[in-house]
PDB file of N, CA and C in Angstrom:
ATOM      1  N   UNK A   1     -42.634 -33.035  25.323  1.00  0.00           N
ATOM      2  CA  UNK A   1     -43.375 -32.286  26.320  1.00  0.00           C
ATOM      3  C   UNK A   1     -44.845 -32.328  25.925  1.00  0.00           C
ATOM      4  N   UNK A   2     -45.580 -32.477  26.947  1.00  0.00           N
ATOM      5  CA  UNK A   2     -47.171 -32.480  26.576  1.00  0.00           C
ATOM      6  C   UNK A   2     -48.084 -31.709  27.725  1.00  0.00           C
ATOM      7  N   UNK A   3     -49.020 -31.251  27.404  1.00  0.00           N
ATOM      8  CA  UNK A   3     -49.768 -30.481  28.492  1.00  0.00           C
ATOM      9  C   UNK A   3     -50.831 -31.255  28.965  1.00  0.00           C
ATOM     10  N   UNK A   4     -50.764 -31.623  30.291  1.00  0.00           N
ATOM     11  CA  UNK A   4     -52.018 -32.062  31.337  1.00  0.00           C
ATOM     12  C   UNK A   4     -52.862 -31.182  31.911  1.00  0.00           C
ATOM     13  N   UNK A   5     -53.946 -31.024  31.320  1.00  0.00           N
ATOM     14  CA  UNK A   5     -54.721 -30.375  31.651  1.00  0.00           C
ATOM     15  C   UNK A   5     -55.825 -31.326  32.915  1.00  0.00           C
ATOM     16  N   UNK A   6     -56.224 -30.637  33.989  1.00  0.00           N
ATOM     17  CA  UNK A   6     -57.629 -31.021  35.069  1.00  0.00           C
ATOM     18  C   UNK A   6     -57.111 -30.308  36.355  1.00  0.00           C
ATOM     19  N   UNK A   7     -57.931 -31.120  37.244  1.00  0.00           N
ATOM     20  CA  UNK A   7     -58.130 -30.746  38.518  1.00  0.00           C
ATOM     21  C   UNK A   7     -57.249 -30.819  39.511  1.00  0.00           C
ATOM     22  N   UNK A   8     -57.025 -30.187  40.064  1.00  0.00           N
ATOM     23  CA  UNK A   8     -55.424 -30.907  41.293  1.00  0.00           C
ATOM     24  C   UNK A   8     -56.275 -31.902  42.113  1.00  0.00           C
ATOM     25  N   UNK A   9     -57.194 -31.857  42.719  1.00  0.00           N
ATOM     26  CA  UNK A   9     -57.601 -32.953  43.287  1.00  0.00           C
ATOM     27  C   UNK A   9     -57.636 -34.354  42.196  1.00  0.00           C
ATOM     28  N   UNK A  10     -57.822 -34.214  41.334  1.00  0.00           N
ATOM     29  CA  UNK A  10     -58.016 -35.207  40.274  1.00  0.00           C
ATOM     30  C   UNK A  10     -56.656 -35.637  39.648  1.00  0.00           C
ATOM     31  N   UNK A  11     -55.686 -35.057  39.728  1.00  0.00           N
ATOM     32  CA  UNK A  11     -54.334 -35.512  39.179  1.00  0.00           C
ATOM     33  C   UNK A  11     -53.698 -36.938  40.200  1.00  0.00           C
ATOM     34  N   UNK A  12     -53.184 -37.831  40.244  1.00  0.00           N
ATOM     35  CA  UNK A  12     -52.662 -39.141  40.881  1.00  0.00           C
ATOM     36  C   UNK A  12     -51.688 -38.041  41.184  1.00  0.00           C
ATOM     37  N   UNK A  13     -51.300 -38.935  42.779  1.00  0.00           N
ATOM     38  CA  UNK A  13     -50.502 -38.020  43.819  1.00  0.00           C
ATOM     39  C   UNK A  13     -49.032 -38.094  43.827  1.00  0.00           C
ATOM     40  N   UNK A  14     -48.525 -38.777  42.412  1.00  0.00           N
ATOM     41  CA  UNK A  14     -47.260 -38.542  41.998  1.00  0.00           C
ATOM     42  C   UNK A  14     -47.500 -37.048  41.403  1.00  0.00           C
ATOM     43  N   UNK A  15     -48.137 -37.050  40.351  1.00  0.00           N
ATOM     44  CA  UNK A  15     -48.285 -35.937  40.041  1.00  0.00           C
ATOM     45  C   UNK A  15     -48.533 -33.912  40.975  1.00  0.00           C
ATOM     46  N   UNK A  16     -49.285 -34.809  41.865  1.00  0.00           N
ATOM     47  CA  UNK A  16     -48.965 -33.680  42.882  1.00  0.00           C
ATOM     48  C   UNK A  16     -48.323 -32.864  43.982  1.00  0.00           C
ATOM     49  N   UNK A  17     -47.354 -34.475  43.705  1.00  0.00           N
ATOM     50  CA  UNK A  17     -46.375 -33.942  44.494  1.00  0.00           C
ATOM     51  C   UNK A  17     -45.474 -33.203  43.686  1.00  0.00           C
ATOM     52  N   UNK A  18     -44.973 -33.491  42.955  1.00  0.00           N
ATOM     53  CA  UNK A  18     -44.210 -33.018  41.493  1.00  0.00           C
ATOM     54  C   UNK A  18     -44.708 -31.559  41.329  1.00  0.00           C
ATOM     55  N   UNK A  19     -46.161 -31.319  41.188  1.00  0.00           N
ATOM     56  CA  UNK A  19     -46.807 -29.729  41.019  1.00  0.00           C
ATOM     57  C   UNK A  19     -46.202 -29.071  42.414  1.00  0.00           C
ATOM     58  N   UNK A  20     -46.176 -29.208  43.616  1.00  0.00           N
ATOM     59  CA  UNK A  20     -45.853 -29.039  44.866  1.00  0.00           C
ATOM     60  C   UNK A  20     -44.215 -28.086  44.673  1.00  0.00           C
ATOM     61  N   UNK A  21     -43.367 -29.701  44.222  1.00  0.00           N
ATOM     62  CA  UNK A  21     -42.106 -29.444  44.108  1.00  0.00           C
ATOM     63  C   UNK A  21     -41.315 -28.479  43.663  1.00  0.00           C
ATOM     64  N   UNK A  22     -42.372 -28.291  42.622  1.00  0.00           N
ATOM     65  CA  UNK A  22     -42.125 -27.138  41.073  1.00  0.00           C
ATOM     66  C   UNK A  22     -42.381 -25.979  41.900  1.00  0.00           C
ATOM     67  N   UNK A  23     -43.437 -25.514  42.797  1.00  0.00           N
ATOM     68  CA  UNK A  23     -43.642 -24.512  42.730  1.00  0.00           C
ATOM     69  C   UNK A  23     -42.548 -24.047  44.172  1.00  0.00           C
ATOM     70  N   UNK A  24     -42.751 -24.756  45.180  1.00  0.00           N
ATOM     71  CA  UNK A  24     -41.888 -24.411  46.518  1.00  0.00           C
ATOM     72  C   UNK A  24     -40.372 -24.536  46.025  1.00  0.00           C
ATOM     73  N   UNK A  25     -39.777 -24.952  44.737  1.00  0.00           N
ATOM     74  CA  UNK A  25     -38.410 -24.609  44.356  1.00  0.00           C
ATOM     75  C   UNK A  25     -38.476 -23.288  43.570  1.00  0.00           C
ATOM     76  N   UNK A  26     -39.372 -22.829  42.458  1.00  0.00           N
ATOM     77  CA  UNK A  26     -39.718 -21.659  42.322  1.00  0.00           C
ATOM     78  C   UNK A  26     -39.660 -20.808  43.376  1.00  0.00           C
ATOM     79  N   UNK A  27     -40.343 -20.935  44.141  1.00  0.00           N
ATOM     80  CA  UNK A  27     -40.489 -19.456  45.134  1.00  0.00           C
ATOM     81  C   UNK A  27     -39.240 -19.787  46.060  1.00  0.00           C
ATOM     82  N   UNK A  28     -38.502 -21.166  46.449  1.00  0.00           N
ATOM     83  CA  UNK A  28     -37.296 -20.773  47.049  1.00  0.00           C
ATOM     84  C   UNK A  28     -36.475 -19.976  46.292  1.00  0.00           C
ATOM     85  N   UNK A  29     -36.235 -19.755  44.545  1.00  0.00           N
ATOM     86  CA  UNK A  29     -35.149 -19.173  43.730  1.00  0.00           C
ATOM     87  C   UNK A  29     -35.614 -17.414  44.043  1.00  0.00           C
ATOM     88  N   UNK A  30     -36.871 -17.343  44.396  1.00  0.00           N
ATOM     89  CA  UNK A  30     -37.000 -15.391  44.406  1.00  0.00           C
ATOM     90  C   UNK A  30     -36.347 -14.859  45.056  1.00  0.00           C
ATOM     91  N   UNK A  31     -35.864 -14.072  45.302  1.00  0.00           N
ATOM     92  CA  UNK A  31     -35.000 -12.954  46.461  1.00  0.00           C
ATOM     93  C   UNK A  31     -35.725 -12.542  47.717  1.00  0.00           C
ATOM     94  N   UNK A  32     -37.635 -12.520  47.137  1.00  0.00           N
ATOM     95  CA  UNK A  32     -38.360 -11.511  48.111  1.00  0.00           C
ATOM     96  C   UNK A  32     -39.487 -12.666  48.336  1.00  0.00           C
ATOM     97  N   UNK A  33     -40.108 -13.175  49.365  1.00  0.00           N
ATOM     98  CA  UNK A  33     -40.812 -13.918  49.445  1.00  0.00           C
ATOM     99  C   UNK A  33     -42.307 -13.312  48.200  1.00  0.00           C
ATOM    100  N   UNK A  34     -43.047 -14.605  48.430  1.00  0.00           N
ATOM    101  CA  UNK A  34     -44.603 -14.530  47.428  1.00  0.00           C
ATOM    102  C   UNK A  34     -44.922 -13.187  48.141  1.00  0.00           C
ATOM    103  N   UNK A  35     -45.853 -12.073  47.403  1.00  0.00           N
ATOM    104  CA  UNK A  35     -46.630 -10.880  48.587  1.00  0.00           C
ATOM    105  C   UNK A  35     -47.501 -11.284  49.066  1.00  0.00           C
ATOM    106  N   UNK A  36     -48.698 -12.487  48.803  1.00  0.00           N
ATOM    107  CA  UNK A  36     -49.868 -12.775  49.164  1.00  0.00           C
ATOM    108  C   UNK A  36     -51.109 -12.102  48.518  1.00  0.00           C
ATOM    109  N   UNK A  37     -50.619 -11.137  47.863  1.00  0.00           N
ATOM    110  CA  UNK A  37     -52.046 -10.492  47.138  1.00  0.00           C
ATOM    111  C   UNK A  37     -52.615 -11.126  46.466  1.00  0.00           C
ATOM    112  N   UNK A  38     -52.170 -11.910  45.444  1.00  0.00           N
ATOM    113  CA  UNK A  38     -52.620 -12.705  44.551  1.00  0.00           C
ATOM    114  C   UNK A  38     -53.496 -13.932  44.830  1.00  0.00           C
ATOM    115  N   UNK A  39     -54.179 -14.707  44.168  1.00  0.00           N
ATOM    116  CA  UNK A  39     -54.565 -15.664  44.840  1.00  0.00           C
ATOM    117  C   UNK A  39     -54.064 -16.667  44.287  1.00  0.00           C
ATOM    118  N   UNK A  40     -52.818 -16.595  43.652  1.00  0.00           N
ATOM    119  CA  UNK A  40     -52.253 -18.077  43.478  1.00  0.00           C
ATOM    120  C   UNK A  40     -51.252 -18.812  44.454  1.00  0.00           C
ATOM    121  N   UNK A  41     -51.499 -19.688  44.785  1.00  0.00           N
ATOM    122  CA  UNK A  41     -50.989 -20.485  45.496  1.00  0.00           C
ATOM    123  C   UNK A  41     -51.010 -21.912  45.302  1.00  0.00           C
ATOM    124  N   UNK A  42     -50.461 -22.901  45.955  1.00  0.00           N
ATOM    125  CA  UNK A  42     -50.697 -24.228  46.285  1.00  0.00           C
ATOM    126  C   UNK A  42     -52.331 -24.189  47.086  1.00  0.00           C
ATOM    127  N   UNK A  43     -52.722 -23.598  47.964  1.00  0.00           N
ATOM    128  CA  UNK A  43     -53.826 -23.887  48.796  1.00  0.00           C
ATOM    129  C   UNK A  43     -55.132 -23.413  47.779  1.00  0.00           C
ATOM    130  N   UNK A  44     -55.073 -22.615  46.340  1.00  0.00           N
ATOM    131  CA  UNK A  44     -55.933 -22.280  45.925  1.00  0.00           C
ATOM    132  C   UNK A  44     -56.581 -23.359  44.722  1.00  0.00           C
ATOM    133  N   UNK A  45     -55.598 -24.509  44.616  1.00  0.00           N
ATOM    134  CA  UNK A  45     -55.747 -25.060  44.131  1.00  0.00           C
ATOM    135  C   UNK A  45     -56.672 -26.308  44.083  1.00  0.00           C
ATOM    136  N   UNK A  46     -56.759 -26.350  45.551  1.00  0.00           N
ATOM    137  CA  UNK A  46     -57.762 -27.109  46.046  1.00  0.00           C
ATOM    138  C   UNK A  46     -59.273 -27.295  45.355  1.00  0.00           C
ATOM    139  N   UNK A  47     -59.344 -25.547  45.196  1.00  0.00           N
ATOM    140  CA  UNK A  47     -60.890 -25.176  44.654  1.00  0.00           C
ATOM    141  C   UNK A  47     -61.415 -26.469  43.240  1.00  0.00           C
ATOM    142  N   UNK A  48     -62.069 -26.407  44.042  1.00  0.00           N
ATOM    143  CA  UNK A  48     -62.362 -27.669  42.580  1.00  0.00           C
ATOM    144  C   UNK A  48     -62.998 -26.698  41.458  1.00  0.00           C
ATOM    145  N   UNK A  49     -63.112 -25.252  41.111  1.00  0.00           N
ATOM    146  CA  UNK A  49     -63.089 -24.601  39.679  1.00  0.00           C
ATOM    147  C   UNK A  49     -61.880 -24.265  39.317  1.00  0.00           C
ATOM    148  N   UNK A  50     -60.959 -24.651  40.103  1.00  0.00           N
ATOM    149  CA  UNK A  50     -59.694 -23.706  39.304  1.00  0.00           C
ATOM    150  C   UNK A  50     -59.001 -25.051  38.560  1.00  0.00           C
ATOM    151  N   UNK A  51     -58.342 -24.722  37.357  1.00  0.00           N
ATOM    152  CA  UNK A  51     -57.636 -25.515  36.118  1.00  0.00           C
ATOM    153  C   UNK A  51     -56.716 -25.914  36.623  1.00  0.00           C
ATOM    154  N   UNK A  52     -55.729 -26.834  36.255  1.00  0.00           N
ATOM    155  CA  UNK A  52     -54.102 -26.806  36.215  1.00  0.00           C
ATOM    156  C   UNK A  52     -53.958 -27.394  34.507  1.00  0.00           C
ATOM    157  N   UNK A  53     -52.566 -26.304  34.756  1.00  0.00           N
ATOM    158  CA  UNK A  53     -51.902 -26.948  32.632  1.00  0.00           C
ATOM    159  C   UNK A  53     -50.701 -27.724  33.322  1.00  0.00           C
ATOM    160  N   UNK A  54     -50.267 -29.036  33.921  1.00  0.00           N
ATOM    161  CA  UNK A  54     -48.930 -28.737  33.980  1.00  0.00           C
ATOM    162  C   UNK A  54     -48.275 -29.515  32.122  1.00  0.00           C
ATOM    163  N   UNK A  55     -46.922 -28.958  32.325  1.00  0.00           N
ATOM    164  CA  UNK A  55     -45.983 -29.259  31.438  1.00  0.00           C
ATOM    165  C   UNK A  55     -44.741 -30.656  31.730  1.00  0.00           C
ATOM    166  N   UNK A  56     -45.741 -32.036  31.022  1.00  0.00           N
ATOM    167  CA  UNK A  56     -44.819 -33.286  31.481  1.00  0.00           C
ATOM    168  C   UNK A  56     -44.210 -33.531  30.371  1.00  0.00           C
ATOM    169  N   UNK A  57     -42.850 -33.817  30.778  1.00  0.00           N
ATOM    170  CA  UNK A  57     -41.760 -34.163  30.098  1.00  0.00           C
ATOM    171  C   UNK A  57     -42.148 -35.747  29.579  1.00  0.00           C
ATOM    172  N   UNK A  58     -41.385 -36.518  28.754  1.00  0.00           N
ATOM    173  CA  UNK A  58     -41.125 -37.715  28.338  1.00  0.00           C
ATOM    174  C   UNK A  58     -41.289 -38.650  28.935  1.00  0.00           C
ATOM    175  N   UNK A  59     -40.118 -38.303  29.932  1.00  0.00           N
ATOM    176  CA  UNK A  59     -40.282 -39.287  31.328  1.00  0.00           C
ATOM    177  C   UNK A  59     -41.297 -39.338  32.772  1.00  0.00           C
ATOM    178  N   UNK A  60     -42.158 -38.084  32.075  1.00  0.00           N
ATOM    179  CA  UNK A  60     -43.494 -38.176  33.126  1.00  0.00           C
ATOM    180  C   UNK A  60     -43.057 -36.896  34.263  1.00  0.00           C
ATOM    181  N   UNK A  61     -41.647 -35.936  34.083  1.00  0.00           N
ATOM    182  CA  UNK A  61     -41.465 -35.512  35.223  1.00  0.00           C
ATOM    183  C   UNK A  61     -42.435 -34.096  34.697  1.00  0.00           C
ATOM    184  N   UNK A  62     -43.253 -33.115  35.397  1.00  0.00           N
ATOM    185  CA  UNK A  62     -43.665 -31.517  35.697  1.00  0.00           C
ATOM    186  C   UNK A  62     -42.289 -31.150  35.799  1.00  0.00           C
ATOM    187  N   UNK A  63     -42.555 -30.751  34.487  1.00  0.00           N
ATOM    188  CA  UNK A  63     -41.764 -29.509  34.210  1.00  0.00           C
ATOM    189  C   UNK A  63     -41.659 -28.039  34.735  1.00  0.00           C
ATOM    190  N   UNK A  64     -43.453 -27.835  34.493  1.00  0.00           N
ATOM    191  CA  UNK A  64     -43.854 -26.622  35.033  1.00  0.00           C
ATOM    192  C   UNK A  64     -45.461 -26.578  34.966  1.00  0.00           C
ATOM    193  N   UNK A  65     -45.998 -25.400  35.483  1.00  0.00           N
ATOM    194  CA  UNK A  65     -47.236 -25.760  36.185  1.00  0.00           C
ATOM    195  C   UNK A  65     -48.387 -24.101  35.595  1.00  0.00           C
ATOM    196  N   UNK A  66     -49.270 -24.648  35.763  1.00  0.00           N
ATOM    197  CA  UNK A  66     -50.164 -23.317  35.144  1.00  0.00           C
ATOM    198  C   UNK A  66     -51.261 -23.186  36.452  1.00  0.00           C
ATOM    199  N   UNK A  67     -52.114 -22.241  36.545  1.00  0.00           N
ATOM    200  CA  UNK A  67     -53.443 -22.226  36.975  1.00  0.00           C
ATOM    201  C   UNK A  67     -53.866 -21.435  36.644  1.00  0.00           C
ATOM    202  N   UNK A  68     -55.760 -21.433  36.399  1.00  0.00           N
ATOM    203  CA  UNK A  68     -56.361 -20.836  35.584  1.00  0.00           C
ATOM    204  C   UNK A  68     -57.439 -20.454  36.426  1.00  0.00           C
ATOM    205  N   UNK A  69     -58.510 -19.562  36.706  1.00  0.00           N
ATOM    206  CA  UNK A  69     -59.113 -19.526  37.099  1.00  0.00           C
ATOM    207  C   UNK A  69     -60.394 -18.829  36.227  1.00  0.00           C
ATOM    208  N   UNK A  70     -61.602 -19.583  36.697  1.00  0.00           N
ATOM    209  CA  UNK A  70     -63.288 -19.247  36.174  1.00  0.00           C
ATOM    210  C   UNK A  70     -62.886 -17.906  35.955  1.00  0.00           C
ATOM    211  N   UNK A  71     -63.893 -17.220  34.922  1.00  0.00           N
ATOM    212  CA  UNK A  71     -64.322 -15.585  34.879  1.00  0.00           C
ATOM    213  C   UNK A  71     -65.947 -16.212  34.640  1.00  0.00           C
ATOM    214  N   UNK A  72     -66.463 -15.300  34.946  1.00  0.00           N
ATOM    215  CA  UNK A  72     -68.413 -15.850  35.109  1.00  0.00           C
ATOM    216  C   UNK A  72     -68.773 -14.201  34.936  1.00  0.00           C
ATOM    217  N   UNK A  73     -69.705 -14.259  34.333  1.00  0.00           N
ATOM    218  CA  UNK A  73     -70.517 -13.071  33.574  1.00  0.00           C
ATOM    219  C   UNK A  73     -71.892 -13.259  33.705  1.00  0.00           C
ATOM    220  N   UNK A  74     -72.527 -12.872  34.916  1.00  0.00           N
ATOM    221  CA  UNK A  74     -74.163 -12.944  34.614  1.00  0.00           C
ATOM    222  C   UNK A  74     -74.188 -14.503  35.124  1.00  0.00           C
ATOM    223  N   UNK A  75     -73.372 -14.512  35.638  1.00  0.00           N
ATOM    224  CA  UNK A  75     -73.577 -16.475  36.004  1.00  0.00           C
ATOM    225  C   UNK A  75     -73.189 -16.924  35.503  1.00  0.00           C
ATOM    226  N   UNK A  76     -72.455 -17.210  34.443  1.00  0.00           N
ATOM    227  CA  UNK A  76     -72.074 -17.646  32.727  1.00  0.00           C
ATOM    228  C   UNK A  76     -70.622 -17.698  32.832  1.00  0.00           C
ATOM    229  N   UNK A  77     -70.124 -18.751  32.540  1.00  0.00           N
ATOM    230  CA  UNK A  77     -68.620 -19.093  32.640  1.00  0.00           C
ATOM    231  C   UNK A  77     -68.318 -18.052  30.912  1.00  0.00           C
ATOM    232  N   UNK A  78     -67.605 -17.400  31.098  1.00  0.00           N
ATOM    233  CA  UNK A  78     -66.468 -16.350  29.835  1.00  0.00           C
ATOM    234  C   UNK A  78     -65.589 -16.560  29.471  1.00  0.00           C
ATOM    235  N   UNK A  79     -64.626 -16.921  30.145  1.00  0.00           N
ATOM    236  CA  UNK A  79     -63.530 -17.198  30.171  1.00  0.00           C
ATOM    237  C   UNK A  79     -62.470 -17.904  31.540  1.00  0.00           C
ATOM    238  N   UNK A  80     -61.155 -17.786  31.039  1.00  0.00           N
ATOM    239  CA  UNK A  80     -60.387 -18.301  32.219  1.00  0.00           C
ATOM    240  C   UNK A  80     -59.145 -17.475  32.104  1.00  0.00           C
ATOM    241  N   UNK A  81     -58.860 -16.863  33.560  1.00  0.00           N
ATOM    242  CA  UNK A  81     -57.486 -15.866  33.702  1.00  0.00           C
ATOM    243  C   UNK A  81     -56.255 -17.039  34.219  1.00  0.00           C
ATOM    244  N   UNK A  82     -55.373 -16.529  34.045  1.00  0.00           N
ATOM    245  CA  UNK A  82     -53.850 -17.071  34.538  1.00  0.00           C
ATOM    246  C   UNK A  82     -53.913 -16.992  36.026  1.00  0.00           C
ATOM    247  N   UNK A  83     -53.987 -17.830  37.186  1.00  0.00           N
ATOM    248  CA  UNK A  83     -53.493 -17.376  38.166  1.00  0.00           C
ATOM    249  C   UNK A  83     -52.079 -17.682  38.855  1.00  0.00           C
ATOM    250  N   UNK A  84     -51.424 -18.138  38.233  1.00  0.00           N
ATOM    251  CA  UNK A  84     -50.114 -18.247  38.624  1.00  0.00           C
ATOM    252  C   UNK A  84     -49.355 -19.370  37.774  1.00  0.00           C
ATOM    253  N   UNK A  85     -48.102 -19.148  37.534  1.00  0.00           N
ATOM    254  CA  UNK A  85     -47.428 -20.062  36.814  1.00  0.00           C
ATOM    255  C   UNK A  85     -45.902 -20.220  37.450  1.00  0.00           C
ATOM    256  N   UNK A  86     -45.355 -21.305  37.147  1.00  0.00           N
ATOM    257  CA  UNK A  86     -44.263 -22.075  38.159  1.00  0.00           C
ATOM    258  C   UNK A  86     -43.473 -22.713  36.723  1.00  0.00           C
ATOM    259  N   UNK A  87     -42.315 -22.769  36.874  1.00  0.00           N
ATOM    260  CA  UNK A  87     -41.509 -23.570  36.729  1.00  0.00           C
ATOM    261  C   UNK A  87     -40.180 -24.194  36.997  1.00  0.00           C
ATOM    262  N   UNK A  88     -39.533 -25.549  37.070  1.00  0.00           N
ATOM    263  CA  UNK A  88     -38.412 -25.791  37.677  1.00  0.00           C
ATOM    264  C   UNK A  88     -36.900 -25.088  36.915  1.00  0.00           C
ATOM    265  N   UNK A  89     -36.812 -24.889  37.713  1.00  0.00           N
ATOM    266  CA  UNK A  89     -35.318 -24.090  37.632  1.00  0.00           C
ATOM    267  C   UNK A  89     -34.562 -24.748  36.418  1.00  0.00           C
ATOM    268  N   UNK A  90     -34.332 -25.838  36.210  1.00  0.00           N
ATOM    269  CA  UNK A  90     -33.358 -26.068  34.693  1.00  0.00           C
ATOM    270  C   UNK A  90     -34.231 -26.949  33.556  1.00  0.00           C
ATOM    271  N   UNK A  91     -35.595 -26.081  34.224  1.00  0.00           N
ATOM    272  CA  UNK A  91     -36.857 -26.477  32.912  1.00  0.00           C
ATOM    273  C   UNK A  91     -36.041 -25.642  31.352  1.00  0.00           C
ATOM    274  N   UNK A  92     -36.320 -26.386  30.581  1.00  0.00           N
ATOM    275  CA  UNK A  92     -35.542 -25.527  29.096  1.00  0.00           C
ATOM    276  C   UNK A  92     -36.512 -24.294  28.922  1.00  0.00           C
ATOM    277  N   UNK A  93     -35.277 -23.562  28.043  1.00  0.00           N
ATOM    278  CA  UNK A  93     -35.731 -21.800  27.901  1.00  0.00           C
ATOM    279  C   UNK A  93     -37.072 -22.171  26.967  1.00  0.00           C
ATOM    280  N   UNK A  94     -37.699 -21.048  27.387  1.00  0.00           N
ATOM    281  CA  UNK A  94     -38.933 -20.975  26.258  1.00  0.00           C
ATOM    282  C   UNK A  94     -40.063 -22.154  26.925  1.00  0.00           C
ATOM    283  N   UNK A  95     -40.262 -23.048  28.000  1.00  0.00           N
ATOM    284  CA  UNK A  95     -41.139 -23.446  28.575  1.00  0.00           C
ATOM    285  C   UNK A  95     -42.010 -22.286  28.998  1.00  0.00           C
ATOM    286  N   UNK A  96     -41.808 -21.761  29.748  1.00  0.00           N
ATOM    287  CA  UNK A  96     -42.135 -19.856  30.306  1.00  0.00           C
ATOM    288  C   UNK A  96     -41.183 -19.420  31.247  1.00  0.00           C
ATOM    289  N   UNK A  97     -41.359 -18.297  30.756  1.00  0.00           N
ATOM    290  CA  UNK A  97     -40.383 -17.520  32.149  1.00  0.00           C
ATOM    291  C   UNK A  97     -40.959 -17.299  32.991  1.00  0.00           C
ATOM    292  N   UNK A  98     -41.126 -16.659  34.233  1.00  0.00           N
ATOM    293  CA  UNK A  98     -42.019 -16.320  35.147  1.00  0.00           C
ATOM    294  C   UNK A  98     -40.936 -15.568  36.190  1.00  0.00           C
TER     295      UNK A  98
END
């Protein structure tokens, strides 16, 4: 397993479809749909400041998926928060739970 870190626009579109996959099988396994409060999504990803970590297996498949988003202080990049994390359903234990 290795972590890909960049841009969703910048990832090759195997790869994004795969980030896609991960997450719309995630939110099919919930009971209660997404609430929308949050701002993680597939469409937020677009933003060309927000991160992706995904988690590729051996064989190249996303495992599971991260997003991160800017914190700015005074104008000044600080840090980066979690905005949502995904993973496929018979991803192994200890990838993350979510």
């Amino acid at each position: 397993m290795h972590a890909v870190w960049g841009r969703y626009a910048d990832f090759a579109p195997a790869l994004r479809a795969q980030l896609v996959e991960v997450s719309e099988e995630w939110a099919a396994q919930k009971s209660v749909p997404e609430m929308g409060f949050t701002l993680g999504g597939i469409d937020e990803l677009e933003d060309g400041e927000v991160l992706c970590c995904l988690a590729v297996d051996a064989e190249g498949q996303v495992q599971g998926v991260t997003s991160w988003l800017p914190v700015y202080a005074d104008g000044r990049l600080v840090s980066w928060t979690l905005d949502f994390m995904r993973r496929r359903g018979d991803a192994f234990p200890g990838l993350w739970n979510s």
